[in-house]
N, C-alpha and C. Protein backbone atom coordinates (compact mmCIF):
# COMPACT_ATOMS: atom_id res chain seq x y z
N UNK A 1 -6.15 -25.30 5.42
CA UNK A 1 -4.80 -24.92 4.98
C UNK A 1 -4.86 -24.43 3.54
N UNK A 2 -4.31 -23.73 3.23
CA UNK A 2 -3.47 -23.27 1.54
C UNK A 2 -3.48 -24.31 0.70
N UNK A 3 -4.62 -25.03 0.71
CA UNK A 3 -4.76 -26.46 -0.22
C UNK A 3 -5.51 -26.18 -1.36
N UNK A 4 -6.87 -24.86 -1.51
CA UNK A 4 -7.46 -24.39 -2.63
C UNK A 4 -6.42 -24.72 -3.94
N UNK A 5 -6.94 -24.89 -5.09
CA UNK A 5 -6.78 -24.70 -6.50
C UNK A 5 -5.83 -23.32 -6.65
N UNK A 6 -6.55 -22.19 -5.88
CA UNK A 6 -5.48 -20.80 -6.68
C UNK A 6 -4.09 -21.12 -5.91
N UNK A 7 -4.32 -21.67 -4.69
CA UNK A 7 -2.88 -22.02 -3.87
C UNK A 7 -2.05 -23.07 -4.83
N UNK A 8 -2.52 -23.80 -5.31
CA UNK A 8 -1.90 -25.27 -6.15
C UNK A 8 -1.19 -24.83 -7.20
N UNK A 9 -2.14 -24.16 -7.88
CA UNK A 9 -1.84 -23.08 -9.42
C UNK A 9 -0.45 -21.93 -8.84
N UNK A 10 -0.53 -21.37 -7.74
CA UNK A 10 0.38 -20.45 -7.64
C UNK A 10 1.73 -21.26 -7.36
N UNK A 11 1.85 -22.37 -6.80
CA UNK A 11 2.72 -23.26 -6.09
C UNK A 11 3.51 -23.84 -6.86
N UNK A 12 2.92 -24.66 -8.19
CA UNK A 12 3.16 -25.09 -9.27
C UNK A 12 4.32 -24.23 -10.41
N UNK A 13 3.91 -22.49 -10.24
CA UNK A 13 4.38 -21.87 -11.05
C UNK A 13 5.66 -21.64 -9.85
N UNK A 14 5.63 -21.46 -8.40
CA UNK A 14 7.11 -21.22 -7.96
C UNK A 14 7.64 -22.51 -8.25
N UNK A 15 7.53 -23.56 -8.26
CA UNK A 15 8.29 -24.39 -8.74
C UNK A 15 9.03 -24.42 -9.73
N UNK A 16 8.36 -23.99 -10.50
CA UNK A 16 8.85 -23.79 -12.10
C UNK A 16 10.08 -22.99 -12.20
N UNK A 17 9.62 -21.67 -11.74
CA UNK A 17 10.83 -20.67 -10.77
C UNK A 17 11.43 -21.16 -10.43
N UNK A 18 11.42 -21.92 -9.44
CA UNK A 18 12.84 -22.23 -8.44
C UNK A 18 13.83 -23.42 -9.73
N UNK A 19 12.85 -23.95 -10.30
CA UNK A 19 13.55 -24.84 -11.42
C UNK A 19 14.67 -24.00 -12.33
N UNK A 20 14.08 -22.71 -13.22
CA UNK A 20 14.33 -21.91 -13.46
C UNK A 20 15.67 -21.17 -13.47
N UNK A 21 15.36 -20.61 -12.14
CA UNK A 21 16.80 -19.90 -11.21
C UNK A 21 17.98 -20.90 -11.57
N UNK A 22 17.35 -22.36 -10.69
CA UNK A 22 18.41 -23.38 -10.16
C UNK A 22 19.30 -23.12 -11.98
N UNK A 23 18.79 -23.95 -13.01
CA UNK A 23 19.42 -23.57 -14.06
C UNK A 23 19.96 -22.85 -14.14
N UNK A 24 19.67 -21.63 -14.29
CA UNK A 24 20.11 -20.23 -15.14
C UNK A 24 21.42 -20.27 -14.08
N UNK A 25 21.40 -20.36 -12.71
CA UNK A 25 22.45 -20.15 -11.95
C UNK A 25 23.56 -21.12 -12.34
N UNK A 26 23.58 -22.25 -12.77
CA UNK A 26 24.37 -23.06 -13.23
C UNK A 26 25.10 -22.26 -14.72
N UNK A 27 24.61 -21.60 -15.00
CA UNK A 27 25.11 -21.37 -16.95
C UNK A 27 26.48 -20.25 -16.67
N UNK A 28 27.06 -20.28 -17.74
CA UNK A 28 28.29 -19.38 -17.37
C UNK A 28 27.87 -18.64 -18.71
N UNK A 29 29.10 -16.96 -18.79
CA UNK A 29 28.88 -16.45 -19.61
C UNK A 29 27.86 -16.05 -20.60
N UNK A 30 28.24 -15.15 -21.52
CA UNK A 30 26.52 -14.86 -22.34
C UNK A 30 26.62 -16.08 -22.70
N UNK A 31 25.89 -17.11 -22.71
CA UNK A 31 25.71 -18.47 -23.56
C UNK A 31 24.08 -18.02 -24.22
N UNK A 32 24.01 -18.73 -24.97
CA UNK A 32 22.59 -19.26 -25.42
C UNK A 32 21.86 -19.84 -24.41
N UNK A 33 22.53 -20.93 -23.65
CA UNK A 33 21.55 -21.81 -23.05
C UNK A 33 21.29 -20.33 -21.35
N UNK A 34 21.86 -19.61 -21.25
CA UNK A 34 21.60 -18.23 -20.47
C UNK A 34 20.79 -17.21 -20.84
N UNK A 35 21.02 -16.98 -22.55
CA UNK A 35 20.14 -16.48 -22.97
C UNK A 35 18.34 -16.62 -23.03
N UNK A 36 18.52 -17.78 -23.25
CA UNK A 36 17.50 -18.63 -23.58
C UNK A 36 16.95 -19.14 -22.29
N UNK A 37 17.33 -19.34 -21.29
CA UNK A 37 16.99 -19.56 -19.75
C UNK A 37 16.14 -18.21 -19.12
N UNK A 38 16.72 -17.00 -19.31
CA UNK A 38 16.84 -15.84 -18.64
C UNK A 38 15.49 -15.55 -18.91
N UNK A 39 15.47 -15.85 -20.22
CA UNK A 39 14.23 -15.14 -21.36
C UNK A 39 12.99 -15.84 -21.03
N UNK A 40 13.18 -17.29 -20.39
CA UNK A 40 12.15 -17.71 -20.14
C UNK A 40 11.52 -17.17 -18.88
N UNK A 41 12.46 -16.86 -18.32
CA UNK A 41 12.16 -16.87 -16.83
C UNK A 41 11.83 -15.25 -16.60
N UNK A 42 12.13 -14.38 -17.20
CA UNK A 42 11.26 -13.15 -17.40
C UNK A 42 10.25 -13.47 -17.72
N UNK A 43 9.75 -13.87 -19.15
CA UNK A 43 8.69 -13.73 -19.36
C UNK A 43 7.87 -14.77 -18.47
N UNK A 44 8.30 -15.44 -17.95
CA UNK A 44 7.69 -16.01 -16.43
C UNK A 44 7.05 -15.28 -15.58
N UNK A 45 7.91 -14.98 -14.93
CA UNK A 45 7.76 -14.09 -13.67
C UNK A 45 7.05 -12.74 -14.16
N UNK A 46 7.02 -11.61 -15.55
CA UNK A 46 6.09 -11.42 -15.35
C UNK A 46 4.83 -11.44 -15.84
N UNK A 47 4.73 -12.71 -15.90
CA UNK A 47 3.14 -13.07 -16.17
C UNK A 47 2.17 -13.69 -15.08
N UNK A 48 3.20 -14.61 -14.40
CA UNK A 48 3.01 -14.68 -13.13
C UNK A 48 2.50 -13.57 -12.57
N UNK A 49 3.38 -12.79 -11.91
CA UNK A 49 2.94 -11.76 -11.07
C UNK A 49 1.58 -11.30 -11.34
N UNK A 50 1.53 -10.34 -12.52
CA UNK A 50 0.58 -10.11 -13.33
C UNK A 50 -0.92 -10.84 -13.21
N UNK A 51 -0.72 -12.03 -13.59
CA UNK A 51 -2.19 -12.73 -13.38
C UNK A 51 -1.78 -12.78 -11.69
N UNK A 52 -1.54 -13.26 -10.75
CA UNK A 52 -1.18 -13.23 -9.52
C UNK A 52 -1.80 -12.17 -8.77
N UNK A 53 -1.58 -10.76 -9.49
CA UNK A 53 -2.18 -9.69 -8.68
C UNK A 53 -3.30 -9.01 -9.46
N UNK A 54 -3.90 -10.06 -10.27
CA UNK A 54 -5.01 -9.46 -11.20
C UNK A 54 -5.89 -10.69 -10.10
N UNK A 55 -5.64 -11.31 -9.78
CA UNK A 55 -6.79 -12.32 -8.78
C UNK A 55 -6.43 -12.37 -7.56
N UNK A 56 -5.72 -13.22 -7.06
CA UNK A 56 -5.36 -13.46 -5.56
C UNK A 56 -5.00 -12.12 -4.77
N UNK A 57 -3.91 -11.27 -5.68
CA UNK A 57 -4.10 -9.49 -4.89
C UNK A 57 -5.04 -9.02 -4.73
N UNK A 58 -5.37 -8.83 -6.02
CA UNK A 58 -6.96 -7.35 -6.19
C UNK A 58 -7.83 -8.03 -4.64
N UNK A 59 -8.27 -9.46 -4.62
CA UNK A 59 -9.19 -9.63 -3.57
C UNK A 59 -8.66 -9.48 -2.34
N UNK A 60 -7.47 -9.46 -2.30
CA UNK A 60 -7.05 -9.22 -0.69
C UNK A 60 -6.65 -8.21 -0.82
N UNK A 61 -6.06 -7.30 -1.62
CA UNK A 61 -6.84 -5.51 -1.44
C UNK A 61 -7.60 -4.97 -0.65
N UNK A 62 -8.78 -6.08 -1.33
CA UNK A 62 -10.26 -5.68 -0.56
C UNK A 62 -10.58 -5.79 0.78
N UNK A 63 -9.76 -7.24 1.26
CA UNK A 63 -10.12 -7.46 2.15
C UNK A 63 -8.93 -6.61 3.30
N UNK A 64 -9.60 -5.88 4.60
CA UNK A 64 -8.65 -5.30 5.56
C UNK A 64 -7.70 -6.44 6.31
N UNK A 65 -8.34 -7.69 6.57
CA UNK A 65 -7.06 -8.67 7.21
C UNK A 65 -6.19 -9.00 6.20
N UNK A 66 -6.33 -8.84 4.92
CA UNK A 66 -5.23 -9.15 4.58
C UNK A 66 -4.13 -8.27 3.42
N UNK A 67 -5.25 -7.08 3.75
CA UNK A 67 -4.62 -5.97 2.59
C UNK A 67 -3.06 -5.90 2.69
N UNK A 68 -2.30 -5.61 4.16
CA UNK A 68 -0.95 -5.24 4.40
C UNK A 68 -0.08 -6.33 3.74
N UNK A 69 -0.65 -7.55 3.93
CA UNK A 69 0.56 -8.12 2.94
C UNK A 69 0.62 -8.68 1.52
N UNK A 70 -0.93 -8.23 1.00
CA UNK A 70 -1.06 -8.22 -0.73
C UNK A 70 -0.11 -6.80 -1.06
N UNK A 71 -0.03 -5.67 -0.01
CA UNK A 71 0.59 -4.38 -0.73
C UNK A 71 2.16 -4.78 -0.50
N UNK A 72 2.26 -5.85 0.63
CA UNK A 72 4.09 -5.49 0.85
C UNK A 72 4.46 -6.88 -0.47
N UNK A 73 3.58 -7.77 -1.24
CA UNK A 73 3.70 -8.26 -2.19
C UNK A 73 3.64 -7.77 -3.42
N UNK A 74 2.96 -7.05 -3.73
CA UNK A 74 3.20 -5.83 -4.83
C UNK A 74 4.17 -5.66 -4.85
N UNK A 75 4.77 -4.75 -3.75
CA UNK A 75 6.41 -3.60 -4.07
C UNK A 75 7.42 -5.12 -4.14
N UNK A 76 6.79 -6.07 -3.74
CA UNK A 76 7.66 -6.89 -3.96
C UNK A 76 7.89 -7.78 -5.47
N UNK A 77 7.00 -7.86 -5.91
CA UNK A 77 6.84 -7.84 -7.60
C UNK A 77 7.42 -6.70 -8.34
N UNK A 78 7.15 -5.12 -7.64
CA UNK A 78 7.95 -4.17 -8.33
C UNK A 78 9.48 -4.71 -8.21
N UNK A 79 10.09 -4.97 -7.34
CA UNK A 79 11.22 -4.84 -7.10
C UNK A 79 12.03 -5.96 -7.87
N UNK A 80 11.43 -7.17 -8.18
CA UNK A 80 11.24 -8.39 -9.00
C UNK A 80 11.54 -7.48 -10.93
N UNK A 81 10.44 -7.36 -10.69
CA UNK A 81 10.58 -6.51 -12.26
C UNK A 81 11.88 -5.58 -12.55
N UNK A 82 12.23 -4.68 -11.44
CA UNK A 82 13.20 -3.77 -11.91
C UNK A 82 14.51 -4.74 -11.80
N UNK A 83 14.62 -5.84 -10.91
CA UNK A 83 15.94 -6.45 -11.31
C UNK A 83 15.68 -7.16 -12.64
N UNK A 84 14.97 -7.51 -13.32
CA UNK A 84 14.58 -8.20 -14.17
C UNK A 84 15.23 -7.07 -15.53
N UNK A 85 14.82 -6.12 -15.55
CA UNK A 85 15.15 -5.15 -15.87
C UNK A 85 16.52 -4.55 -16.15
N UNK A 86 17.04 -4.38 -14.75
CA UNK A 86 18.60 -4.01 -14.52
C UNK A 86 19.59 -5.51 -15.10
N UNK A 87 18.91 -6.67 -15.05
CA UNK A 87 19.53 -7.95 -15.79
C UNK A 87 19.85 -7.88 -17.34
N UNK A 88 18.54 -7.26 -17.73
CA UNK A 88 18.32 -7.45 -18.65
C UNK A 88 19.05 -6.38 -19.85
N UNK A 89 19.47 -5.07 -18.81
CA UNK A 89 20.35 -3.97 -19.27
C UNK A 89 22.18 -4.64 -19.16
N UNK A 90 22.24 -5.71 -18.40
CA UNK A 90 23.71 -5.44 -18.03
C UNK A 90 24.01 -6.84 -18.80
N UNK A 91 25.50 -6.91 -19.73
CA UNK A 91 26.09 -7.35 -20.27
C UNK A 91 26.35 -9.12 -19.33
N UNK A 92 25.37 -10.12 -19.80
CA UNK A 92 25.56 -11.04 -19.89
C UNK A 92 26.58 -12.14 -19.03
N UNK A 93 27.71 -11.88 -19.58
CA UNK A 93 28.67 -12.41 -19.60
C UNK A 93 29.66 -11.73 -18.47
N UNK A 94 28.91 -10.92 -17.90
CA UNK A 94 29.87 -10.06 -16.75
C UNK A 94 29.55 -10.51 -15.41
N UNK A 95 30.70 -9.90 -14.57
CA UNK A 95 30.43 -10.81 -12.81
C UNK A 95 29.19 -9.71 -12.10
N UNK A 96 29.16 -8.52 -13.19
CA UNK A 96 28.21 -7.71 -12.28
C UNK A 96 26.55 -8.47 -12.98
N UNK A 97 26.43 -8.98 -13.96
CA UNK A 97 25.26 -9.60 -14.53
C UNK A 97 25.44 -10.73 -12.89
N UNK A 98 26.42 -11.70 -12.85
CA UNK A 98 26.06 -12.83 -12.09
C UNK A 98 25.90 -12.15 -10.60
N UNK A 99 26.33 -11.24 -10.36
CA UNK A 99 26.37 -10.79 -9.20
C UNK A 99 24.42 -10.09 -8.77
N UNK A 100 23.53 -9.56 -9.73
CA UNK A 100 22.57 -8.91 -9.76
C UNK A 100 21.66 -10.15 -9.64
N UNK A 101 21.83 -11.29 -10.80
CA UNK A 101 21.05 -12.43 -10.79
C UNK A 101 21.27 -12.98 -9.50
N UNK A 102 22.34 -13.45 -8.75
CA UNK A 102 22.22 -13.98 -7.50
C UNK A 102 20.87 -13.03 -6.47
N UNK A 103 21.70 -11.82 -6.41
CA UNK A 103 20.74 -10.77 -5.69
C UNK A 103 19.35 -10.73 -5.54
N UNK A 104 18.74 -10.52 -7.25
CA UNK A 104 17.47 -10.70 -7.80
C UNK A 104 16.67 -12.12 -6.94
N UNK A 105 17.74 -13.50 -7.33
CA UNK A 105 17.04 -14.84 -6.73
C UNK A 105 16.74 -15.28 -5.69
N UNK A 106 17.52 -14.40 -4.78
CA UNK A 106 17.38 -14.55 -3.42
C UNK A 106 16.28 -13.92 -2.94
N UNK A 107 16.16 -12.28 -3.32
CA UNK A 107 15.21 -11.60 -3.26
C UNK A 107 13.80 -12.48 -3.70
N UNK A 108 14.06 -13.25 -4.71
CA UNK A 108 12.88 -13.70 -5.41
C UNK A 108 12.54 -14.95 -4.10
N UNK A 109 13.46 -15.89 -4.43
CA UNK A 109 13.01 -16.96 -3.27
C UNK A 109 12.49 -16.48 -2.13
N UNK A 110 13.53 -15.26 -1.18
CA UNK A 110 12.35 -15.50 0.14
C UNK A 110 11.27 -14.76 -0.13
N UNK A 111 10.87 -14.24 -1.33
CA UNK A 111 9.10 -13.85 -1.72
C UNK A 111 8.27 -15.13 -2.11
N UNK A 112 8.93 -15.36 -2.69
CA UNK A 112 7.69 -16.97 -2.43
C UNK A 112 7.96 -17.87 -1.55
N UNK A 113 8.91 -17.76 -0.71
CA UNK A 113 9.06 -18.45 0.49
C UNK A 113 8.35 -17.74 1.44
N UNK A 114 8.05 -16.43 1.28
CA UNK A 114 7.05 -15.75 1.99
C UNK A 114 5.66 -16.45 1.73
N UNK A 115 5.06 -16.26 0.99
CA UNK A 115 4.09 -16.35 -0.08
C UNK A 115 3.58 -17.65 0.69
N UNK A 116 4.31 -18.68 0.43
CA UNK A 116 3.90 -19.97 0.88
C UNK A 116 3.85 -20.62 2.34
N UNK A 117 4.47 -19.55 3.49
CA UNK A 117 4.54 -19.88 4.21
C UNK A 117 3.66 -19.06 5.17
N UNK A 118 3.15 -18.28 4.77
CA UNK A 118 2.71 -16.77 5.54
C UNK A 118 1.50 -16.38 4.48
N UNK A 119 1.55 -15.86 4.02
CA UNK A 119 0.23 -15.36 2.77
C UNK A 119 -0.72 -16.37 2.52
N UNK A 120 -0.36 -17.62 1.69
CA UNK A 120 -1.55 -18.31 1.20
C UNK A 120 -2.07 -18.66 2.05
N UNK A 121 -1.72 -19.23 3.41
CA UNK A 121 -2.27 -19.54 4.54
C UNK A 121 -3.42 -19.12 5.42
N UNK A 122 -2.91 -17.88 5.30
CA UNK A 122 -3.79 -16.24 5.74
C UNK A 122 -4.65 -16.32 5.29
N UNK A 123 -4.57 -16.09 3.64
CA UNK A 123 -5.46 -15.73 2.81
C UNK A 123 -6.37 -16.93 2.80
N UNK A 124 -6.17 -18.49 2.99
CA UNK A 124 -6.81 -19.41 2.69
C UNK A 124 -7.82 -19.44 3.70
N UNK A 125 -7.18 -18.48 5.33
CA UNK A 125 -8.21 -18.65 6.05
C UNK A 125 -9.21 -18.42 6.16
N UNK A 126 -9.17 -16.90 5.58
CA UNK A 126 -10.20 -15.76 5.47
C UNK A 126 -10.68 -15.63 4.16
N UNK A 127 -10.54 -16.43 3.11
CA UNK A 127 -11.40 -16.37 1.97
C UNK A 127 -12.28 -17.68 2.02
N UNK A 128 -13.29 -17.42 1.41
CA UNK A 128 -14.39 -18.50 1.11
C UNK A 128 -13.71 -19.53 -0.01
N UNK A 129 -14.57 -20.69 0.02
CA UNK A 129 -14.07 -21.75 -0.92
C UNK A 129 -14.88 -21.42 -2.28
N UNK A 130 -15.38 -20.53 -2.34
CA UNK A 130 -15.88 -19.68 -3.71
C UNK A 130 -15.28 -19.12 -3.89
N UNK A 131 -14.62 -18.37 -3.10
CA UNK A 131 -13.68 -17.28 -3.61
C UNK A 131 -12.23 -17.66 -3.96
N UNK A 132 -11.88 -18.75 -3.58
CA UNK A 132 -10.81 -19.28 -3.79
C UNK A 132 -11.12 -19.60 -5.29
N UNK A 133 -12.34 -20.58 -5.27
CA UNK A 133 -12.31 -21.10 -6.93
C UNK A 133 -12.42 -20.02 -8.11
N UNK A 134 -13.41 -18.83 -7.70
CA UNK A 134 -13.03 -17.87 -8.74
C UNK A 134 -11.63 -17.40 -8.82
N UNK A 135 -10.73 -17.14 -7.81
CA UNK A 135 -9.52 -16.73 -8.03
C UNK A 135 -8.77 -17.55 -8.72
N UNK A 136 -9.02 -18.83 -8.37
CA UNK A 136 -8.17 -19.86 -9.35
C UNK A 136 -8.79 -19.58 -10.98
N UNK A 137 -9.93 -19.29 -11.10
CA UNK A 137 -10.53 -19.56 -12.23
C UNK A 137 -9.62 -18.44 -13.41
N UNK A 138 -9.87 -17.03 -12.26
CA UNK A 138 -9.45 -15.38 -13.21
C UNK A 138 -7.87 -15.94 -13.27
N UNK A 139 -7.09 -16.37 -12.37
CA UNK A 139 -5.25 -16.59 -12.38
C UNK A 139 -5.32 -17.88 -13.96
N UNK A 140 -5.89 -18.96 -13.82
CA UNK A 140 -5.87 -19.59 -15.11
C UNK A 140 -6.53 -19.03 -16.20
N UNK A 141 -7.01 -18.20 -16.06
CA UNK A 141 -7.26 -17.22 -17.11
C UNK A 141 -6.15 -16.53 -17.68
N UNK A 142 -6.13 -15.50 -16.75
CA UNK A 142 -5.28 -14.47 -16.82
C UNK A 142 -3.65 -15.12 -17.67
N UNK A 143 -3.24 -16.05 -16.81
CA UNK A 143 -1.80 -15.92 -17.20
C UNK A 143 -1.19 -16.51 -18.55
N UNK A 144 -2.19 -17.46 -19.09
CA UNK A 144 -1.42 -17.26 -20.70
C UNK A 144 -1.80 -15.80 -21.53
N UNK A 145 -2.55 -15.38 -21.36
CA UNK A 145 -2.73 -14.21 -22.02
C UNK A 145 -1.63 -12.90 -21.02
N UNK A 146 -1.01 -13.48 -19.97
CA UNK A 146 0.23 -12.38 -19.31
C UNK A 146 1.43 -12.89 -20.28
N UNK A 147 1.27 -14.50 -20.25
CA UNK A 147 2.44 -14.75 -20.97
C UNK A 147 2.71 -14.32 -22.65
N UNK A 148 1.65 -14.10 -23.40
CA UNK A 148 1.53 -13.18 -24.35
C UNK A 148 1.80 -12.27 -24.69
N UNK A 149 1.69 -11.27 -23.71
CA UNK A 149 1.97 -10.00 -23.54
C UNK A 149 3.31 -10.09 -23.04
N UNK A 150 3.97 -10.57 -22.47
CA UNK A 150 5.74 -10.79 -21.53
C UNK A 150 6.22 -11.15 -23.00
N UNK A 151 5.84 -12.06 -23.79
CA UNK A 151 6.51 -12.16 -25.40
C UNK A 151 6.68 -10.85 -25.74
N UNK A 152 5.88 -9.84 -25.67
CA UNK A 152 6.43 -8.61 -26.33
C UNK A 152 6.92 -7.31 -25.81
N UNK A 153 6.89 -7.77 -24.62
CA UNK A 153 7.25 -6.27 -24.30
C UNK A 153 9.16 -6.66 -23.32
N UNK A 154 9.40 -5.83 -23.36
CA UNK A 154 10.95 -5.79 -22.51
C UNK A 154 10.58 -5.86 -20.71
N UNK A 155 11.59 -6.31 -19.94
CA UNK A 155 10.99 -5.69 -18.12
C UNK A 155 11.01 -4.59 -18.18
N UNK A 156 9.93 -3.99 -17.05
CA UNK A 156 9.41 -2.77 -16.70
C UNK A 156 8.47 -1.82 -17.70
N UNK A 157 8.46 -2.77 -18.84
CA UNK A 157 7.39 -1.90 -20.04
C UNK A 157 5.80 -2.03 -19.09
N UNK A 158 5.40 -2.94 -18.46
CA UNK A 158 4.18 -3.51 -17.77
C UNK A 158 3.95 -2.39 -16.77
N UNK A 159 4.70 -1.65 -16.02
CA UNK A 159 4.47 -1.75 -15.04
C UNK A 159 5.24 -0.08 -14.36
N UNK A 160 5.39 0.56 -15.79
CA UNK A 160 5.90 1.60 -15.83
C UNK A 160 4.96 2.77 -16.65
């Protein structure tokens, strides 16, 4: 089963997410504590992704059983980013901001409700327990130095 280290490491960070959301969905108006929620959770998600498809993608790229749903996870990270984006353009404190964030979270949840129920599984079948540990190794690599980079740049600067 989806019990490897890169599965644990990826699992850990939707948690965080779903922690995340749950908050931010609670906050009203531009607040600070919205501001300051939102901001985390961008530069979350994309660093996540980022290290995410710098290891666990790139190798199932490679591989043909499982290429089709590392690519329909991609556009699904694109699509992640541009609401992140379109959030991040629209005034706060408005019902069309709460209305996009609902949109965005839902979108977001059933991708890692995908992810966890369908993907790591797959992927856990058909990768080696080497290959799992290097992937865990490059994703704990990778993502404080994504989260570095998410400090400076705005959504869609990455990935545009």
């Amino acid at each position: 089963m989806a019990d490897a280290r890169i599965f644990r490491d990826l699992k850990a960070d939707h948690d965080k997410h779903r922690k995340l959301l749950a908050q931010l969905g609670e906050t009203q108006g531009a607040s600070d504590e919205r501001k300051e929620l939102f901001e985390a959770l961008r530069k979350e998600l994309q660093a996540h992704a980022a290290a995410e498809e710098e290891s666990l993608y790139a190798t199932m790229l490679g591989n043909p059983d499982l290429r089709d749903e590392a690519r329909h996870s991609v556009s699904e990270h694109k699509e992640i980013d541009d609401f992140l984006g379109e959030l991040f353009e629209i005034d706060m404190g408005s019902s069309a901001w709460l209305a996009k964030f609902k949109e965005m979270r839902h979108r977001y949840l059933h991708h890692i409700d995908e992810e966890e129920e369908e993907m790591f599984p797959e992927a856990a079948d058909k990768l080696s327990g080497a290959a799992e540990k290097k992937l865990a190794e490059v994703f704990e690599q990778r993502k404080p130095e994504e989260l570095a980079i998410a400090e400076k740049e705005l959504p869609g600067d990455a990935r545009e």
